[in-house]
Protein backbone atom coordinates (compact mmCIF):
# COMPACT_ATOMS: atom_id res chain seq x y z
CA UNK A 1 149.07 132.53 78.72
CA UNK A 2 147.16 131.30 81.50
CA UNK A 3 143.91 132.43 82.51
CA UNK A 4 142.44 132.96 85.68
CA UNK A 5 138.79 131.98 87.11
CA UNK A 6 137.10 134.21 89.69
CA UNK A 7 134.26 132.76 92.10
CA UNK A 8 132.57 134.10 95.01
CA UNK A 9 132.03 132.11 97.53
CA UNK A 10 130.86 132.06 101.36
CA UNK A 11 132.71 131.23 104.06
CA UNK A 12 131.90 130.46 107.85
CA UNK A 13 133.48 133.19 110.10
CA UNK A 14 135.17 130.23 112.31
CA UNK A 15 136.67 129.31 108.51
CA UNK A 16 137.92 132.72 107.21
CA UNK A 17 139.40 133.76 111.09
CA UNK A 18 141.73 130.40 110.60
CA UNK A 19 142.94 131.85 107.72
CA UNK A 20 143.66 135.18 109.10
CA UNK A 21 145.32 133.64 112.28
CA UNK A 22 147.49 131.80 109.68
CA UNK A 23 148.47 135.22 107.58
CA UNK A 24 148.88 136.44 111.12
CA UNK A 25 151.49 133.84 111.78
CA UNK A 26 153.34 133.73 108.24
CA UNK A 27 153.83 137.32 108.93
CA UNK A 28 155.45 136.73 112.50
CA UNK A 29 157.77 134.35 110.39
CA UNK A 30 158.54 136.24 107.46
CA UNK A 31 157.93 139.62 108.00
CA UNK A 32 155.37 139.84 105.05
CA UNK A 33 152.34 137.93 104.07
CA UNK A 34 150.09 137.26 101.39
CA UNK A 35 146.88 137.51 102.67
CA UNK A 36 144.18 135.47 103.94
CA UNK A 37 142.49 135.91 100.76
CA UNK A 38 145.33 134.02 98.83
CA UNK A 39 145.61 131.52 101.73
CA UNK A 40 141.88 130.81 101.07
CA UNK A 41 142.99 130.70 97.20
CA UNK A 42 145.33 127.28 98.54
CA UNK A 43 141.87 125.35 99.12
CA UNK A 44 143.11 124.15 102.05
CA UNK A 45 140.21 124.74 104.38
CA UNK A 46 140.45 121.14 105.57
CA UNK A 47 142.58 122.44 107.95
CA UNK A 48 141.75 122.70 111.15
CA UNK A 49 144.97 124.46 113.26
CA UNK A 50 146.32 127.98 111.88
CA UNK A 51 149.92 126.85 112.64
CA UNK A 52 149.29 123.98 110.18
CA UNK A 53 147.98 125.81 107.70
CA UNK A 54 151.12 128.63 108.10
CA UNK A 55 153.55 125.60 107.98
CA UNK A 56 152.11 124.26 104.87
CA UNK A 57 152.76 127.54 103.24
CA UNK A 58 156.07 127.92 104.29
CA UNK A 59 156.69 124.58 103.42
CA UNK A 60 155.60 125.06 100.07
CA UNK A 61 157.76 128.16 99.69
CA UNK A 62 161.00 126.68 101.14
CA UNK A 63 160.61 123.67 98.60
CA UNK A 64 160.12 125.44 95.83
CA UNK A 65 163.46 127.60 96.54
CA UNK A 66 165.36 124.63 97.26
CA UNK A 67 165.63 125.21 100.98
């Protein structure tokens, strides 16, 4: 059974609009989306481009279902 931790942290507005642009964008391609909250979850704020970040989640889905 895994557990799971909870942490608040803050975010620059710039930051947390990337990842809403991004949930914006996985939801043009899929018709659903998870969030920007669970984007943030991905610790990918490196990330600079919300396309990227979209592709990298899409990515991550299509590998994992064998795509």
């Amino acid at each position: 059974m895994s557990t799971t931790q909870h942490a608040t942290v803050e975010i620059q507005p710039e930051k947390y609009e990337l990842y809403v642009e991004a949930d914006r964008e996985i939801y043009k391609r899929l018709g659903q989306s998870p969030g920007p909250e669970f984007l943030m979850s991905l610790m990918l704020e490196n990330e600079d481009d919300p396309s990227d970040l979209a592709d990298i989640y899409l990515h991550t889905i299509l590998t994992s279902v064998g795509a």
